[in-house]
PDB file of N, CA and C in Angstrom:
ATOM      1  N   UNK A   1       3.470 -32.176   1.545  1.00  0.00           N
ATOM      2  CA  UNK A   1       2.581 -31.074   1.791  1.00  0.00           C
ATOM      3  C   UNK A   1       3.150 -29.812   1.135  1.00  0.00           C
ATOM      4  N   UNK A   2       2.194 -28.936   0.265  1.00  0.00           N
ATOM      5  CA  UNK A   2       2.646 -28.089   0.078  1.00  0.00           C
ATOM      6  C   UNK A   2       3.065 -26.504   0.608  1.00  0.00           C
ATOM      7  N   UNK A   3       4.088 -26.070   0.564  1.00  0.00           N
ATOM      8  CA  UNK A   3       3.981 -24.534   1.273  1.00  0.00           C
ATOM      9  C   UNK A   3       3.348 -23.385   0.389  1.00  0.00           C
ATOM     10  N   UNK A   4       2.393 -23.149   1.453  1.00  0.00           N
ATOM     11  CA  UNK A   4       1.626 -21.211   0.855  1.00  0.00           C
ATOM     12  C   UNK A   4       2.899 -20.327   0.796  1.00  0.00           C
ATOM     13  N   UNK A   5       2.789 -19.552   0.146  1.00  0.00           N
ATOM     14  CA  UNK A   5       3.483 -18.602  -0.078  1.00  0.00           C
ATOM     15  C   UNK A   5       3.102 -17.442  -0.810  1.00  0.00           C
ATOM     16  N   UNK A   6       3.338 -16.056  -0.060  1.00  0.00           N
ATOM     17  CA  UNK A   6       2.519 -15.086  -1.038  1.00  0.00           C
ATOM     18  C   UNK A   6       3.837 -14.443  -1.902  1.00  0.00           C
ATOM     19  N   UNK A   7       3.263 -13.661  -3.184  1.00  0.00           N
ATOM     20  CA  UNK A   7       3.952 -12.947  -3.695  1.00  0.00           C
ATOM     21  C   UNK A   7       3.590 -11.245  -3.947  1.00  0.00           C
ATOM     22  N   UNK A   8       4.338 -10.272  -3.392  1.00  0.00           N
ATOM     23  CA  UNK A   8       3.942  -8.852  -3.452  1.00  0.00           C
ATOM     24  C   UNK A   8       4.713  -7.957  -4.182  1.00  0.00           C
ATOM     25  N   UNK A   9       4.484  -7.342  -5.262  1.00  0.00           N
ATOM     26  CA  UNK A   9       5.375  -6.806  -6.291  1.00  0.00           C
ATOM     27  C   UNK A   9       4.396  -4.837  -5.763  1.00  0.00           C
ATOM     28  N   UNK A  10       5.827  -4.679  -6.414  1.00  0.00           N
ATOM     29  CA  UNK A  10       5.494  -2.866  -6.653  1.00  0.00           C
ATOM     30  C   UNK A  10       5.794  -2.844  -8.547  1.00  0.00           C
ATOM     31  N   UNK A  11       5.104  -1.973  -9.516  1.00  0.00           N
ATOM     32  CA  UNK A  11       5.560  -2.092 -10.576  1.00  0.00           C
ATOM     33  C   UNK A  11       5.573  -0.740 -10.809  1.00  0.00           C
ATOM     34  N   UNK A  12       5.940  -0.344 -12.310  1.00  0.00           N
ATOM     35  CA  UNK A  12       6.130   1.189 -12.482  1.00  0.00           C
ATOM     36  C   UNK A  12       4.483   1.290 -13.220  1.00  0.00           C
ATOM     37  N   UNK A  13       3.925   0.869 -13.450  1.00  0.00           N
ATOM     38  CA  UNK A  13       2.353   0.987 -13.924  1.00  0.00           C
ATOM     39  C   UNK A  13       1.869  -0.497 -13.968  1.00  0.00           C
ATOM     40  N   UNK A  14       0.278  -0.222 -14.782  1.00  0.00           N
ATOM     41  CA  UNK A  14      -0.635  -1.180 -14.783  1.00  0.00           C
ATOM     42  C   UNK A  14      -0.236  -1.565 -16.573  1.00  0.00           C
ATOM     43  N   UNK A  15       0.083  -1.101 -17.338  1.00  0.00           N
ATOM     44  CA  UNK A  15      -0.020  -1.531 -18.486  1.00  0.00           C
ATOM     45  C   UNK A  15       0.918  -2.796 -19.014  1.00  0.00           C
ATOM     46  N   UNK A  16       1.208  -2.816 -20.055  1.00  0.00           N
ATOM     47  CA  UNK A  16       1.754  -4.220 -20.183  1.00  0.00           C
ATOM     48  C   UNK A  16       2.972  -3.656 -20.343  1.00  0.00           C
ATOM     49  N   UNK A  17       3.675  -2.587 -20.729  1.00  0.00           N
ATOM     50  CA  UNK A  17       5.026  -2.596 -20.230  1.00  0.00           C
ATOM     51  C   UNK A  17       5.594  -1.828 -19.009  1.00  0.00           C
ATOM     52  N   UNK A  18       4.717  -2.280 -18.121  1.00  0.00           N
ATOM     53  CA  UNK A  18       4.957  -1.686 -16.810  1.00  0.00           C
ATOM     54  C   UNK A  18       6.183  -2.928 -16.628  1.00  0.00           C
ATOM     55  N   UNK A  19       7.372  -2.448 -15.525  1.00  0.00           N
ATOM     56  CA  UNK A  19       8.572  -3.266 -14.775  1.00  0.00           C
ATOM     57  C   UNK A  19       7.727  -3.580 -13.439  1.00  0.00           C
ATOM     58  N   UNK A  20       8.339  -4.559 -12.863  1.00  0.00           N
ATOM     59  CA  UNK A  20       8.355  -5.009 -11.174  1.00  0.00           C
ATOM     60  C   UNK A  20       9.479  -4.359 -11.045  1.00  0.00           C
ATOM     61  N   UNK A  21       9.857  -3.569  -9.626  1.00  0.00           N
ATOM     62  CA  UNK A  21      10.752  -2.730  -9.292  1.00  0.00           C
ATOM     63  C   UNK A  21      11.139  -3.006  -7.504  1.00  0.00           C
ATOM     64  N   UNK A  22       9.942  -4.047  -7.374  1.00  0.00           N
ATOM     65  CA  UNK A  22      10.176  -4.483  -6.009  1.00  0.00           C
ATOM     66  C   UNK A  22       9.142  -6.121  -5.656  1.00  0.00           C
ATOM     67  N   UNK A  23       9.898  -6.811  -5.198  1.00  0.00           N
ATOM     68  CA  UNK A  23       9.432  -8.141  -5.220  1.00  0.00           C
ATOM     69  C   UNK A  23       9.732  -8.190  -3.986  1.00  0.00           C
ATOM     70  N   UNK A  24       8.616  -8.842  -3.068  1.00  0.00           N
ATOM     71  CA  UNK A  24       8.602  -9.559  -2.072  1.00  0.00           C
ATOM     72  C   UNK A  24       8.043 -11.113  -2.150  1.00  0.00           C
ATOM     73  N   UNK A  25       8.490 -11.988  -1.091  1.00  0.00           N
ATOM     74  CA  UNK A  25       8.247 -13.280  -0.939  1.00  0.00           C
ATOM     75  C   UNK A  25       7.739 -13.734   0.574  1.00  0.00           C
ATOM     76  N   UNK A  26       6.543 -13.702   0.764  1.00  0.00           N
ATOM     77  CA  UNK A  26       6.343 -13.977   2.216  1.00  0.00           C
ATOM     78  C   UNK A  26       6.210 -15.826   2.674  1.00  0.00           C
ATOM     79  N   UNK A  27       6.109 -16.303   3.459  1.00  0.00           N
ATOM     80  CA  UNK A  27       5.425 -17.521   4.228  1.00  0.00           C
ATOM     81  C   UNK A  27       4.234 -17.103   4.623  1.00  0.00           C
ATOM     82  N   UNK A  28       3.456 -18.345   4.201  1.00  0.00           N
ATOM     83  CA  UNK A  28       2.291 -18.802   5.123  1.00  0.00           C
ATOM     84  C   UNK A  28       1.843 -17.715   6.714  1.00  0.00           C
ATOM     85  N   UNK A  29       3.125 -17.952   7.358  1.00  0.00           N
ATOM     86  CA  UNK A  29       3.226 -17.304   8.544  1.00  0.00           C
ATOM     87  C   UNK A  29       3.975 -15.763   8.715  1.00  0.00           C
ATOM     88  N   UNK A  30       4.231 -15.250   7.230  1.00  0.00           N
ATOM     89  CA  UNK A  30       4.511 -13.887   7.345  1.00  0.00           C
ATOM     90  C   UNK A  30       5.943 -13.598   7.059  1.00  0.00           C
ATOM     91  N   UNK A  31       6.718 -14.857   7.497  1.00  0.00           N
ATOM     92  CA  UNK A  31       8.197 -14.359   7.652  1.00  0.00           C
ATOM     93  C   UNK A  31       8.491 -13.612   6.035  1.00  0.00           C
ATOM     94  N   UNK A  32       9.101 -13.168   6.081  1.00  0.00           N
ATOM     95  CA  UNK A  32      10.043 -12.941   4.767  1.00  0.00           C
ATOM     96  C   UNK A  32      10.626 -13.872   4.546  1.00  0.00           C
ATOM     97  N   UNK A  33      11.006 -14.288   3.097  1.00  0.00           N
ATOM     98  CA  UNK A  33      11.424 -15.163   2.519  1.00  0.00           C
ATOM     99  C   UNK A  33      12.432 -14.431   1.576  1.00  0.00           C
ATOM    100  N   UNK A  34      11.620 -13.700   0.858  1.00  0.00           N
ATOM    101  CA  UNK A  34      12.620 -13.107   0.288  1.00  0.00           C
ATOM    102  C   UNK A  34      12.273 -11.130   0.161  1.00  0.00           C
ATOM    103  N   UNK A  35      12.888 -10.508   0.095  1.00  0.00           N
ATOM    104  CA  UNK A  35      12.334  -8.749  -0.734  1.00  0.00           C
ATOM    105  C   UNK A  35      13.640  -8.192  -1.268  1.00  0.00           C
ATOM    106  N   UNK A  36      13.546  -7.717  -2.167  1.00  0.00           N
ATOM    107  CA  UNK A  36      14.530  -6.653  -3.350  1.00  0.00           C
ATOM    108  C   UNK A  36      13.556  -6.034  -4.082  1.00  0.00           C
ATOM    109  N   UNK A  37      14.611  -4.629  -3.743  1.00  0.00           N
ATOM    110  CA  UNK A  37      14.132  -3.634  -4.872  1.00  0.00           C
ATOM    111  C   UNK A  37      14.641  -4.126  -6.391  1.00  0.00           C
ATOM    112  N   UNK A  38      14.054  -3.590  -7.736  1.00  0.00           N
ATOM    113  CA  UNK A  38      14.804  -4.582  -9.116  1.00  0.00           C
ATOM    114  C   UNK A  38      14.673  -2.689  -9.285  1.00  0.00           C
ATOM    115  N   UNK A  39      15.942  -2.360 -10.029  1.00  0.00           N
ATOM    116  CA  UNK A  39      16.270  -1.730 -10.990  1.00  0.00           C
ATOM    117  C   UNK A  39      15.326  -1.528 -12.319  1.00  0.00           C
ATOM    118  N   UNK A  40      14.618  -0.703 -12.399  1.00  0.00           N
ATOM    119  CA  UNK A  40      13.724  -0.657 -13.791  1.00  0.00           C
ATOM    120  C   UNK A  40      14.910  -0.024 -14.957  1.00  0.00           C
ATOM    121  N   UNK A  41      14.160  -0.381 -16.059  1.00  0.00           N
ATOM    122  CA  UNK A  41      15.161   0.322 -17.612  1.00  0.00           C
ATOM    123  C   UNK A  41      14.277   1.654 -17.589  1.00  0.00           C
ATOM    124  N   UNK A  42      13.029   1.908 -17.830  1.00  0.00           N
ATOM    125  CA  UNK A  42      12.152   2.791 -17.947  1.00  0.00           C
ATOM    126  C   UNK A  42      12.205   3.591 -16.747  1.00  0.00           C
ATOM    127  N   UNK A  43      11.208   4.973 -16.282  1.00  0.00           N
ATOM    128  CA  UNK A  43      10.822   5.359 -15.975  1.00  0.00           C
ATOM    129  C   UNK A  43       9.682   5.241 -14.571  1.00  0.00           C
ATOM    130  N   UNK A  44       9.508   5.959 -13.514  1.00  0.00           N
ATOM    131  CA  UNK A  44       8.582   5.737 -12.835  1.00  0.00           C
ATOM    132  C   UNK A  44       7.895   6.852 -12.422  1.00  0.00           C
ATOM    133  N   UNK A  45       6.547   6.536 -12.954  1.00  0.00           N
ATOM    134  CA  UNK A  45       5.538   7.545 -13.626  1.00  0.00           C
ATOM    135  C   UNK A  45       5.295   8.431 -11.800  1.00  0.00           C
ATOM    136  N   UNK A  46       5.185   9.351 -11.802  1.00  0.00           N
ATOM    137  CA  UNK A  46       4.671   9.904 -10.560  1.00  0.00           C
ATOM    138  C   UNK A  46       3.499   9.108  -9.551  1.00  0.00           C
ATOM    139  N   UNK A  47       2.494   9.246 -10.399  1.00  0.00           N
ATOM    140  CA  UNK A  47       1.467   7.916 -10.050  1.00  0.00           C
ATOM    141  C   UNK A  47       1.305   7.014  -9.696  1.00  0.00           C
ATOM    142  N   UNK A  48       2.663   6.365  -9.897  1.00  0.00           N
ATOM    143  CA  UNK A  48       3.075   4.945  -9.390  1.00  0.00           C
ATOM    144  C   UNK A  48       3.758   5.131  -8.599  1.00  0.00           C
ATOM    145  N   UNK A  49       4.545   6.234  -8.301  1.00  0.00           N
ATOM    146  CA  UNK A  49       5.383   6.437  -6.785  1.00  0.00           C
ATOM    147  C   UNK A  49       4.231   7.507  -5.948  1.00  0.00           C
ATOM    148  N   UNK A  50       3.433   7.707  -6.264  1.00  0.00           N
ATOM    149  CA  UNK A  50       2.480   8.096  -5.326  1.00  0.00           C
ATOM    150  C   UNK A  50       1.856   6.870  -5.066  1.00  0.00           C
ATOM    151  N   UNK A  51       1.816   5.809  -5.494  1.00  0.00           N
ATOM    152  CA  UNK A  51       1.176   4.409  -4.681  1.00  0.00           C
ATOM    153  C   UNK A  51       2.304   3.994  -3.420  1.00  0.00           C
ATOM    154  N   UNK A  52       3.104   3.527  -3.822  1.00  0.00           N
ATOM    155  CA  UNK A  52       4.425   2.963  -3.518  1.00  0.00           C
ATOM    156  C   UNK A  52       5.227   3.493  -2.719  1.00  0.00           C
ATOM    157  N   UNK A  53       5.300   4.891  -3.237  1.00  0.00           N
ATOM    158  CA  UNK A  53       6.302   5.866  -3.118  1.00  0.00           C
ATOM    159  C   UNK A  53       8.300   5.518  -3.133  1.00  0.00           C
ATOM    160  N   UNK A  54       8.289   4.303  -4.211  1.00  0.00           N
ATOM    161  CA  UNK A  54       9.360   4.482  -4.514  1.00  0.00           C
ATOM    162  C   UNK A  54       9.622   4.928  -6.062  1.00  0.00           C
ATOM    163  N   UNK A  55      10.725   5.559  -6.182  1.00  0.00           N
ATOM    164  CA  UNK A  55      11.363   6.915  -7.087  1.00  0.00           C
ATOM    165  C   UNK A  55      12.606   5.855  -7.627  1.00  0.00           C
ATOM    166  N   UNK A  56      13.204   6.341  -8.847  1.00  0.00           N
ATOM    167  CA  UNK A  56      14.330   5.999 -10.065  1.00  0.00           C
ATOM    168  C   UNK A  56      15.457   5.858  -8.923  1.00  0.00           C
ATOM    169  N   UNK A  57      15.522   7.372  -8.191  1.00  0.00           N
ATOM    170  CA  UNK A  57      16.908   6.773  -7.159  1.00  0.00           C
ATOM    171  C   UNK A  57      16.574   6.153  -6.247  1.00  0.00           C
ATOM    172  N   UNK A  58      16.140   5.103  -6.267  1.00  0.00           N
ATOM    173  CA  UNK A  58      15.930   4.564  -5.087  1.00  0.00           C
ATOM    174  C   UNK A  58      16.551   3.187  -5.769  1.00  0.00           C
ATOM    175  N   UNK A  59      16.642   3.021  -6.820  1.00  0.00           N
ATOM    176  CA  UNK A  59      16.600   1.385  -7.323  1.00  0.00           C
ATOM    177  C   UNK A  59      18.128   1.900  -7.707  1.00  0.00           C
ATOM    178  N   UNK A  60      18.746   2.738  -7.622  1.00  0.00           N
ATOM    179  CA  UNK A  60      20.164   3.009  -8.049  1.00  0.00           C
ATOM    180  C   UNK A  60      21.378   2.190  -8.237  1.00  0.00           C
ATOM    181  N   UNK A  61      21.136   1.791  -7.245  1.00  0.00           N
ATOM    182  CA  UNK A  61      21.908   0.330  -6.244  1.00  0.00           C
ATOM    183  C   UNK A  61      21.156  -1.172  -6.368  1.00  0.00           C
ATOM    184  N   UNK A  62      19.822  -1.084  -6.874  1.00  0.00           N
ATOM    185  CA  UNK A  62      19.273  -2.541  -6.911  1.00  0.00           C
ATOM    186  C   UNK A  62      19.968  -3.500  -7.903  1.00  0.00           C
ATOM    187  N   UNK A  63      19.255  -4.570  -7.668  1.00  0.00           N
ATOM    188  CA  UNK A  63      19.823  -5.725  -8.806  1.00  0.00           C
ATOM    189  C   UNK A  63      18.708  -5.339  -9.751  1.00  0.00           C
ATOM    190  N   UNK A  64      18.905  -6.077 -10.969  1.00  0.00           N
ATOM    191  CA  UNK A  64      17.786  -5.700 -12.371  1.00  0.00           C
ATOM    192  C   UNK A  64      17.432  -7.242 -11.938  1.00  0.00           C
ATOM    193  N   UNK A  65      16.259  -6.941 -13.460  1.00  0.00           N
ATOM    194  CA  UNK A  65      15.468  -8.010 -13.097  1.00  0.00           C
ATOM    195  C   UNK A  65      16.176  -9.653 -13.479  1.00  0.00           C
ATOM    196  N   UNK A  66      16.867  -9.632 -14.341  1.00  0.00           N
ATOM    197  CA  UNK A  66      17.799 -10.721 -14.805  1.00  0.00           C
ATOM    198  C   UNK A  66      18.100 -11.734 -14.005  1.00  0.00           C
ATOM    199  N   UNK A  67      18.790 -10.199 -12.961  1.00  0.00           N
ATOM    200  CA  UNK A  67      20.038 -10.464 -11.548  1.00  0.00           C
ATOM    201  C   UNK A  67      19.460 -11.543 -10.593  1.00  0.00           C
ATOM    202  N   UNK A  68      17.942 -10.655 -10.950  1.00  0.00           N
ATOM    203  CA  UNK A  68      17.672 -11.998  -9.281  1.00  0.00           C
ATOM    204  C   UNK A  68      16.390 -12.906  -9.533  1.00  0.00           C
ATOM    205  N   UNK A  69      16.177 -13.088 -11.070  1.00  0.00           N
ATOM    206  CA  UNK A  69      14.778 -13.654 -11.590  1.00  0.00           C
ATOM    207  C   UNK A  69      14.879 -15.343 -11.010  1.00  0.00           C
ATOM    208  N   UNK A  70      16.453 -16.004 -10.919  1.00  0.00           N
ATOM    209  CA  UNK A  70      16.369 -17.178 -10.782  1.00  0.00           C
ATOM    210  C   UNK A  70      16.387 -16.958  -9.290  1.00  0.00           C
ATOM    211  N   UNK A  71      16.823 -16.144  -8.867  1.00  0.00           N
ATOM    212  CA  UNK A  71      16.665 -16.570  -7.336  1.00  0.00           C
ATOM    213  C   UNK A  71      15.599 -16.483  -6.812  1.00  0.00           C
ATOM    214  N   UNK A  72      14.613 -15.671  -7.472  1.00  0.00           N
ATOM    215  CA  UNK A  72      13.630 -15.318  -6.817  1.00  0.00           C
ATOM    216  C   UNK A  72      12.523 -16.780  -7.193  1.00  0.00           C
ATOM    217  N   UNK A  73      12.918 -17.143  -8.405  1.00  0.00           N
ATOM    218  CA  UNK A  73      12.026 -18.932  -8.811  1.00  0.00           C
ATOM    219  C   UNK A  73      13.070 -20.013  -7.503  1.00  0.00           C
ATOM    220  N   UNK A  74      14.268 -19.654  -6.858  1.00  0.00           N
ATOM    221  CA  UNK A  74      14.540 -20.564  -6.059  1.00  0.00           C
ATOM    222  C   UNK A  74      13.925 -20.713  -5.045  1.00  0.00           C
ATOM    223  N   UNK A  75      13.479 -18.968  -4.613  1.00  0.00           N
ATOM    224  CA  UNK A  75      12.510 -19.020  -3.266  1.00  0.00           C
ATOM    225  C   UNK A  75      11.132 -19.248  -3.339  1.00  0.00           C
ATOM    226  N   UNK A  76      10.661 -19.300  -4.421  1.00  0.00           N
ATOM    227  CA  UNK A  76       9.392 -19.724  -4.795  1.00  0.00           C
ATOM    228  C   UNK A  76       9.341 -21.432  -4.517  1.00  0.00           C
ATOM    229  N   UNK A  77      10.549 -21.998  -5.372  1.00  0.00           N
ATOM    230  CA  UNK A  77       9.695 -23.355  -5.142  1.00  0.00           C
ATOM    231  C   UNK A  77      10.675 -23.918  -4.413  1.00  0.00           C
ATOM    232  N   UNK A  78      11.761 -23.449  -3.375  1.00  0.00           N
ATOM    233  CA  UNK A  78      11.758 -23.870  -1.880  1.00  0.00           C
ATOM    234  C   UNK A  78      11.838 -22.577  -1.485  1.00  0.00           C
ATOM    235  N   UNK A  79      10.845 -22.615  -0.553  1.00  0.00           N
ATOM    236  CA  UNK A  79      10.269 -21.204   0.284  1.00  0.00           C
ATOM    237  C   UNK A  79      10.625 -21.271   1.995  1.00  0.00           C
ATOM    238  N   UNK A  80      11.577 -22.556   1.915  1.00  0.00           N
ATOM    239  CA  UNK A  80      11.941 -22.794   3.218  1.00  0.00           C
ATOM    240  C   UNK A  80      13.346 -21.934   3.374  1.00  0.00           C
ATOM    241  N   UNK A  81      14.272 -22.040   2.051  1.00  0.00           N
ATOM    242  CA  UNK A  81      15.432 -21.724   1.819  1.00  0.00           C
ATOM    243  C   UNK A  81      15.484 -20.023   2.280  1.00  0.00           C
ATOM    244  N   UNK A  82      17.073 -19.815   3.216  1.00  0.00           N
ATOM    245  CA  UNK A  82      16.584 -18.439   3.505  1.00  0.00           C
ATOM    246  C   UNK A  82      17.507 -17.722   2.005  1.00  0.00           C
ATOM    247  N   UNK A  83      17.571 -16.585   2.161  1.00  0.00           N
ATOM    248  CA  UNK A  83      18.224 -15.455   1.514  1.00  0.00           C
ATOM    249  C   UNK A  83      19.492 -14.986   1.573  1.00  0.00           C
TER     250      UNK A  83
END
C-alpha cells in the first residue's frame, strides 16, 4: 500500500529561477515528516517575504539545497522514516 504524503515549499519567486528556501514533508495524517529552511544563493524579493515572511537572515544557519536534497528524496520515498 502506498503512503500519501504532501509536499509544502516556500520559494524566493514564481519564475523559473526562483530557489525553495523552505521544504516541508507532511503524512497522510499531518505529522511532520520532515521541514528545513534551505539557504538560497540569490536574493529574497520583498514580495515573497511578504507571502512567507521569511527574509536572507533567516536561512543564515540553514542547510543549502545540495545539503539536504537526498534526504529530503529519503523522506519522500520512506515517509515512515523519522528525521
Amino acid at each position: 500500500m502506498l503512503n500519501t504524503i504532501y509536499l509544502d515549499t516556500e520559494t524566493t519567486g514564481l519564475d523559473h529561477n526562483a530557489e525553495i528556501i523552505q521544504l516541508g514533508i507532511i503524512d497522510e495524517e499531518g505529522r511532520v515528516i520532515f521541514d528545513s529552511l534551505v539557504k538560497c544563493e540569490g536574493d529574497i524579493p520583498p514580495e515573497a517575504s511578504g507571502v512567507h515572511g521569511i527574509k536572507k537572515i533567516d536561512l543564515v544557519d540553514a542547510p543549502t539545497w545540495p545539503e539536504i536534497h537526498g534526504l529530503s528524496l529519503i523522506h519522500i520515498s520512506e515517509p515512515t522514516r523519522p528525521y
